[in-house]
PDB file of N, CA and C in Angstrom:
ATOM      1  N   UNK A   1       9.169  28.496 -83.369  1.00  0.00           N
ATOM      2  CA  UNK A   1       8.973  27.065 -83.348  1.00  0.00           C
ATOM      3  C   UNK A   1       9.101  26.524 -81.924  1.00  0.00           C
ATOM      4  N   UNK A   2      10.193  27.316 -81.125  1.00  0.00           N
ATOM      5  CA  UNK A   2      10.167  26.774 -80.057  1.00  0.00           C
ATOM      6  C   UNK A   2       9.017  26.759 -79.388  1.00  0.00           C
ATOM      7  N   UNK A   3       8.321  28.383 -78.978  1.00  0.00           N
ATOM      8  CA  UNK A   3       7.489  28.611 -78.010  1.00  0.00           C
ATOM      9  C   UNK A   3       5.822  27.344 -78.865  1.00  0.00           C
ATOM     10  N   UNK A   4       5.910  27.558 -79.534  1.00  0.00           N
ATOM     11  CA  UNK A   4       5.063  26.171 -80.446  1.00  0.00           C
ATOM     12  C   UNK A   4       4.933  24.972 -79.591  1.00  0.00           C
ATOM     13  N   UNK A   5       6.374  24.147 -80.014  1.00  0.00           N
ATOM     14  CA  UNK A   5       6.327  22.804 -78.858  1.00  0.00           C
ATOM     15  C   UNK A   5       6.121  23.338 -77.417  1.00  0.00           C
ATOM     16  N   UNK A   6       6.627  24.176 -76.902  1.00  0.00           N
ATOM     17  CA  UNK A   6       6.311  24.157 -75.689  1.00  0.00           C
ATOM     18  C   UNK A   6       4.629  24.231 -75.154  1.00  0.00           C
ATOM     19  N   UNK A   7       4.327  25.137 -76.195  1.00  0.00           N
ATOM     20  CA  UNK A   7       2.280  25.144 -75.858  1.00  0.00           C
ATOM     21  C   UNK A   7       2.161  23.595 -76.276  1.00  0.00           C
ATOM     22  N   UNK A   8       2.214  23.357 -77.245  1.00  0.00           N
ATOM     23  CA  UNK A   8       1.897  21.943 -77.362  1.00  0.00           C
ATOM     24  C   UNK A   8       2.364  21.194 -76.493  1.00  0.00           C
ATOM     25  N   UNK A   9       3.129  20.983 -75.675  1.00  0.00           N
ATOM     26  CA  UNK A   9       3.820  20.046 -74.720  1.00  0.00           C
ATOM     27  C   UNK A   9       3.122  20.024 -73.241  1.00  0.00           C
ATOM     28  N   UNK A  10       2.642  21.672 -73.356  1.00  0.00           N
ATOM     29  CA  UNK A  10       1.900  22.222 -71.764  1.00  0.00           C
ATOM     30  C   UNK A  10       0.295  22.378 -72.114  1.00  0.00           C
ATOM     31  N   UNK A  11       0.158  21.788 -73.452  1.00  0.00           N
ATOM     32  CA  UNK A  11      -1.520  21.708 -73.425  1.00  0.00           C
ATOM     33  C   UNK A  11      -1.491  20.364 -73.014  1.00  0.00           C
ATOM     34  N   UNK A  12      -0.674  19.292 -74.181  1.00  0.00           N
ATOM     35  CA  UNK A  12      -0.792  17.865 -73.513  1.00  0.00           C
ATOM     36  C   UNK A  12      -0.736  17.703 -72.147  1.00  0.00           C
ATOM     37  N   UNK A  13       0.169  18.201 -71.333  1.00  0.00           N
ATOM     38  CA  UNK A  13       0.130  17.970 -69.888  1.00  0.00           C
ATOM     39  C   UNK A  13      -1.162  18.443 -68.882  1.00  0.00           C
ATOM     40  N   UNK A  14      -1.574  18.993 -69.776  1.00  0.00           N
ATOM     41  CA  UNK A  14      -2.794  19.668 -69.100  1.00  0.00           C
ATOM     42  C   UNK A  14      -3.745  18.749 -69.353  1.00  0.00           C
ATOM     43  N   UNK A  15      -3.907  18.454 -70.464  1.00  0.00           N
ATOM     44  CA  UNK A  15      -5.226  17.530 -70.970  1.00  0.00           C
ATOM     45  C   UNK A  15      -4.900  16.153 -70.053  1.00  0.00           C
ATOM     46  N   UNK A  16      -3.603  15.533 -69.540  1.00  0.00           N
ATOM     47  CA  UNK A  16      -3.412  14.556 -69.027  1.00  0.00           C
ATOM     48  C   UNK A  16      -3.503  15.083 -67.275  1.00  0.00           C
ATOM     49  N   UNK A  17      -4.138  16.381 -66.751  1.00  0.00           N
ATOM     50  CA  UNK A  17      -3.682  16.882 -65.510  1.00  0.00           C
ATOM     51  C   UNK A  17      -2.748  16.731 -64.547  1.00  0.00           C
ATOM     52  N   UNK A  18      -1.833  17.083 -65.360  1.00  0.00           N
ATOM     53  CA  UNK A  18      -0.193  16.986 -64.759  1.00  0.00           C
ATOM     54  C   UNK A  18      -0.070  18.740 -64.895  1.00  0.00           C
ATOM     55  N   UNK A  19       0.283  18.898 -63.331  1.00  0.00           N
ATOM     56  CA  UNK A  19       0.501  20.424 -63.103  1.00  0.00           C
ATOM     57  C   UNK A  19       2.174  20.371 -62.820  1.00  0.00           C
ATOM     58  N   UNK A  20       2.828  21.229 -63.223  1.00  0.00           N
ATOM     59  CA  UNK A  20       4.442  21.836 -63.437  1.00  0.00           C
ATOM     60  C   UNK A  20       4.004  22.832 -62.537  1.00  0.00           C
ATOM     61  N   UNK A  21       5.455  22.780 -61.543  1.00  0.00           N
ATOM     62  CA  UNK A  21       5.502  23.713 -60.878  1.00  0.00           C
ATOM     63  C   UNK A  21       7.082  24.348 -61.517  1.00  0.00           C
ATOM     64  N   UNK A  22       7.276  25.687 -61.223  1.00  0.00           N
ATOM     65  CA  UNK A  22       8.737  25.634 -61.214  1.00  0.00           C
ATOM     66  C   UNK A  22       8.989  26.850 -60.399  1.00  0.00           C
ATOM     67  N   UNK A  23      10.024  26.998 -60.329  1.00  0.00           N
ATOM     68  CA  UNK A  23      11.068  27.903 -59.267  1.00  0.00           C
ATOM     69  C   UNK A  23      12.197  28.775 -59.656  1.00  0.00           C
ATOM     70  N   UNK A  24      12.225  29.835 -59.575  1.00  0.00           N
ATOM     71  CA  UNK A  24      12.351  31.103 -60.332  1.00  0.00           C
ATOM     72  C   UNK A  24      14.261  30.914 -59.026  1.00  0.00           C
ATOM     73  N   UNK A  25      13.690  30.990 -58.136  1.00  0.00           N
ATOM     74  CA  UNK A  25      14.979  31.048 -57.000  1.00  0.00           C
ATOM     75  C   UNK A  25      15.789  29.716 -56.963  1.00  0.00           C
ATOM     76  N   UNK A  26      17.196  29.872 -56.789  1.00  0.00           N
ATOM     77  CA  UNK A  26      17.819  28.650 -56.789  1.00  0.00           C
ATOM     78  C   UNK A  26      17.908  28.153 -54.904  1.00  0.00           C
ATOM     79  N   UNK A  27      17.524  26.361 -54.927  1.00  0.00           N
ATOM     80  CA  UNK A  27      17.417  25.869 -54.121  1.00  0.00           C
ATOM     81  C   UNK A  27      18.598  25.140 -53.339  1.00  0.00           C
ATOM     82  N   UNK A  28      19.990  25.890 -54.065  1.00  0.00           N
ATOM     83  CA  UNK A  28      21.404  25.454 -53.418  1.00  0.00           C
ATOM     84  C   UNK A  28      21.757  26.194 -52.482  1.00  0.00           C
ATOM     85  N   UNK A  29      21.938  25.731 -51.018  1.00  0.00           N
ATOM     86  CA  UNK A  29      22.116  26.548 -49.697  1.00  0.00           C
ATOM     87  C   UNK A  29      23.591  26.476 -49.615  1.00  0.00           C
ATOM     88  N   UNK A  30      24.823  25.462 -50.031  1.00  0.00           N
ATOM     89  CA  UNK A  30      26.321  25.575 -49.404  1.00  0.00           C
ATOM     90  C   UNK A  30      26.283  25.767 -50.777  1.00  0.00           C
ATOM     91  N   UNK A  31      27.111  26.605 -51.734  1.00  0.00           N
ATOM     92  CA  UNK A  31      27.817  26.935 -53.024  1.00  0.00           C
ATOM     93  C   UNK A  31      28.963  26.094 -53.167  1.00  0.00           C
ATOM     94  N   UNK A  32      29.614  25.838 -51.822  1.00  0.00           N
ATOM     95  CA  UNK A  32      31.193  24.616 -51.588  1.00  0.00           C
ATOM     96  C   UNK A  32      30.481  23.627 -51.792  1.00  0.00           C
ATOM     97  N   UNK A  33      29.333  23.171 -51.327  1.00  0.00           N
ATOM     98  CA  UNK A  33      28.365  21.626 -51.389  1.00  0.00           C
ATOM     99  C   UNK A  33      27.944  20.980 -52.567  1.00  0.00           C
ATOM    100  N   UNK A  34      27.810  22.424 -53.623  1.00  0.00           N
ATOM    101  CA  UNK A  34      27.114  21.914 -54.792  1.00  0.00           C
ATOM    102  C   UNK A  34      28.557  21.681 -55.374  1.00  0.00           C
ATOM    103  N   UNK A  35      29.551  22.254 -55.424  1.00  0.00           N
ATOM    104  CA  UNK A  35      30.827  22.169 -56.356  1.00  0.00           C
ATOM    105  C   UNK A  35      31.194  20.879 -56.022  1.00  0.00           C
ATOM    106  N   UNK A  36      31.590  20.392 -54.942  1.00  0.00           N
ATOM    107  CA  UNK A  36      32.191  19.740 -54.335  1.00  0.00           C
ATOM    108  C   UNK A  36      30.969  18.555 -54.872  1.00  0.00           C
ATOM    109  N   UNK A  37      29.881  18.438 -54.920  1.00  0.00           N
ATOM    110  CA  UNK A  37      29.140  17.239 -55.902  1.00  0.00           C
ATOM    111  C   UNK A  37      29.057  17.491 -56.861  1.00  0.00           C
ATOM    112  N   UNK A  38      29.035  18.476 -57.627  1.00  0.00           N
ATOM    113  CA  UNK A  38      29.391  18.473 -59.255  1.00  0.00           C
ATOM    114  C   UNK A  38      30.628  17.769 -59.574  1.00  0.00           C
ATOM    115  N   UNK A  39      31.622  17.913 -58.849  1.00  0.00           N
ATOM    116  CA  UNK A  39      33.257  17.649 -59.280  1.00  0.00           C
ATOM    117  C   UNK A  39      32.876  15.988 -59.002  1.00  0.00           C
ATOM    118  N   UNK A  40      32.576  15.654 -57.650  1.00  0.00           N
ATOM    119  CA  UNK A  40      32.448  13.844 -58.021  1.00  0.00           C
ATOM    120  C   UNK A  40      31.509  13.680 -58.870  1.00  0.00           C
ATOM    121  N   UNK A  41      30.574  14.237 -59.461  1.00  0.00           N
ATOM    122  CA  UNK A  41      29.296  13.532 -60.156  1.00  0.00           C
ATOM    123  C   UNK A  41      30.287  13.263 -61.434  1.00  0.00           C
ATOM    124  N   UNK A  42      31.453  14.452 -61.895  1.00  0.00           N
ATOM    125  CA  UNK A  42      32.059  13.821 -63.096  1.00  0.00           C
ATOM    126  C   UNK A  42      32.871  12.960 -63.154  1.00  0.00           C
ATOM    127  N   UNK A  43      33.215  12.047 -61.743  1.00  0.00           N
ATOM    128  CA  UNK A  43      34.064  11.089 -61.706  1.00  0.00           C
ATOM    129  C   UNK A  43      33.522  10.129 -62.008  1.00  0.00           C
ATOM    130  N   UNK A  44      32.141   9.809 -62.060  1.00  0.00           N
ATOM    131  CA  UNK A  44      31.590   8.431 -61.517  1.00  0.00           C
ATOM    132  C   UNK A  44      31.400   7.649 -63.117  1.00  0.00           C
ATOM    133  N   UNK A  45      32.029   6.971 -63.097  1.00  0.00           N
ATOM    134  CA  UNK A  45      31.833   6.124 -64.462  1.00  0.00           C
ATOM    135  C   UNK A  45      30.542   5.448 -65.124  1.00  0.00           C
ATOM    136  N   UNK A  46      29.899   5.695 -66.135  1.00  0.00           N
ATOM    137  CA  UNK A  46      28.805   4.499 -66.284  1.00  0.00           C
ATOM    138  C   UNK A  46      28.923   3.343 -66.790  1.00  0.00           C
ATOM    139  N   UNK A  47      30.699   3.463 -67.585  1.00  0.00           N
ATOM    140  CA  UNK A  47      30.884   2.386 -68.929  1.00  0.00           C
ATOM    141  C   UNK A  47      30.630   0.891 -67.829  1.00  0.00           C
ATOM    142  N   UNK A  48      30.911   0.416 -66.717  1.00  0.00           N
ATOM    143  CA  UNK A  48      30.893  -0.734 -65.933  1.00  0.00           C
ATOM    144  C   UNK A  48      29.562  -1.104 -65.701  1.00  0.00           C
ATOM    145  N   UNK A  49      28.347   0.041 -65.522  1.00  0.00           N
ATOM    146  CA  UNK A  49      26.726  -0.029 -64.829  1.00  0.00           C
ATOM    147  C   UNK A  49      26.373  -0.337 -66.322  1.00  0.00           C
ATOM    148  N   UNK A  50      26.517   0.070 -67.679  1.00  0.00           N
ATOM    149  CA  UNK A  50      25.601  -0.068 -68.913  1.00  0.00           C
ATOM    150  C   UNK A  50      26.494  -1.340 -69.747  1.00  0.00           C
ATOM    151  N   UNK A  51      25.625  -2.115 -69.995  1.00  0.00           N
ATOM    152  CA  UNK A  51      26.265  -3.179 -70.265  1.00  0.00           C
ATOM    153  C   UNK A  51      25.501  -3.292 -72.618  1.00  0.00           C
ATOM    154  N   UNK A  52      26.178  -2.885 -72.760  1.00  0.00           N
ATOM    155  CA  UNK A  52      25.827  -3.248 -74.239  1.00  0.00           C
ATOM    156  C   UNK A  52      24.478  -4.373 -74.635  1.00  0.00           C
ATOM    157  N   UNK A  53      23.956  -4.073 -75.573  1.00  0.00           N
ATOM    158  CA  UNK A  53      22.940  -5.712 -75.927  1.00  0.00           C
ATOM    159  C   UNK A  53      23.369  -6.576 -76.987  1.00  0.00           C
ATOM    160  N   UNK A  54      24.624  -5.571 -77.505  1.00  0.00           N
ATOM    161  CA  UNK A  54      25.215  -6.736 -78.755  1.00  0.00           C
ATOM    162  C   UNK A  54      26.735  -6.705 -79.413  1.00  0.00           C
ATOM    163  N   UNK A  55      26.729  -6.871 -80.489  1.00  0.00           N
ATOM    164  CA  UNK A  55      28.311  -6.276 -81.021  1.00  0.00           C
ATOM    165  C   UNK A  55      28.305  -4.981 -80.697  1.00  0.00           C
ATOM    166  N   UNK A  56      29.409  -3.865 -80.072  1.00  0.00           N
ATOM    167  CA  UNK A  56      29.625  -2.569 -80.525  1.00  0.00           C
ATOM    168  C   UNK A  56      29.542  -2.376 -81.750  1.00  0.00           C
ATOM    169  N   UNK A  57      29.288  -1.120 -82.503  1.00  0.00           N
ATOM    170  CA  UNK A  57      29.174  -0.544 -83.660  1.00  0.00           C
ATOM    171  C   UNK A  57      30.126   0.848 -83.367  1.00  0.00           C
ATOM    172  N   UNK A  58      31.121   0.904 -84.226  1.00  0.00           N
ATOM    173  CA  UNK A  58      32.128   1.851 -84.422  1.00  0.00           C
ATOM    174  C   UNK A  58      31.825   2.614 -85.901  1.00  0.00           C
ATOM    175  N   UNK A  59      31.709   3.805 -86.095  1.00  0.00           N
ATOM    176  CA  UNK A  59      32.124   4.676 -87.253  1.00  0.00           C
ATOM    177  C   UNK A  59      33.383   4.941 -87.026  1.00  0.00           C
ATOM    178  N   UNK A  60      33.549   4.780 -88.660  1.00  0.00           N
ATOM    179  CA  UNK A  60      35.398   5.046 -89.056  1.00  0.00           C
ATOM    180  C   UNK A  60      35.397   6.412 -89.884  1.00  0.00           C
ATOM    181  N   UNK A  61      36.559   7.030 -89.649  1.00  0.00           N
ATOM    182  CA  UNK A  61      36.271   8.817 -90.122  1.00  0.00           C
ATOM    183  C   UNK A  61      36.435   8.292 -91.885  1.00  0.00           C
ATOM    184  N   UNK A  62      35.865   8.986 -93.000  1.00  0.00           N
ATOM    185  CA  UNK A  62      36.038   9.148 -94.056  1.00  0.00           C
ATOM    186  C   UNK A  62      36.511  10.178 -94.744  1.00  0.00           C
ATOM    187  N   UNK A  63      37.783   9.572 -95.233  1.00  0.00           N
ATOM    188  CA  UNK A  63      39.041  10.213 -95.933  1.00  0.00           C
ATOM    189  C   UNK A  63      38.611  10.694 -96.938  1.00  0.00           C
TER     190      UNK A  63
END
């Protein structure tokens, strides 16, 4: 099923001529550089940047 959507996903892109490139080799040169931005990327909060459009909606566990 998978390999399915994927032909289907890479015929559509084709029929729309959108070419995918991709890259077999990884493009991280400092190994300390990427850690060291992974570790802040999990600091950075979004709850302050996404602002709701209405009441919250909470599920309550069922006993």
């Amino acid at each position: 099923m998978f390999e399915k959507n994927q032909q289907a996903i890479a015929d559509y892109l084709e029929g729309r001529g959108v070419k995918i490139r991709t890259r077999t080799d990884s493009q991280v040169s400092s190994a300390a550089g990427f850690n060291s931005g992974y570790e802040v990327g999990d600091k950075i909060s979004l709850h302050k940047q996404v602002q709701p459009q209405g009441d919250l909606k909470q599920l309550n566990e069922s006993l």
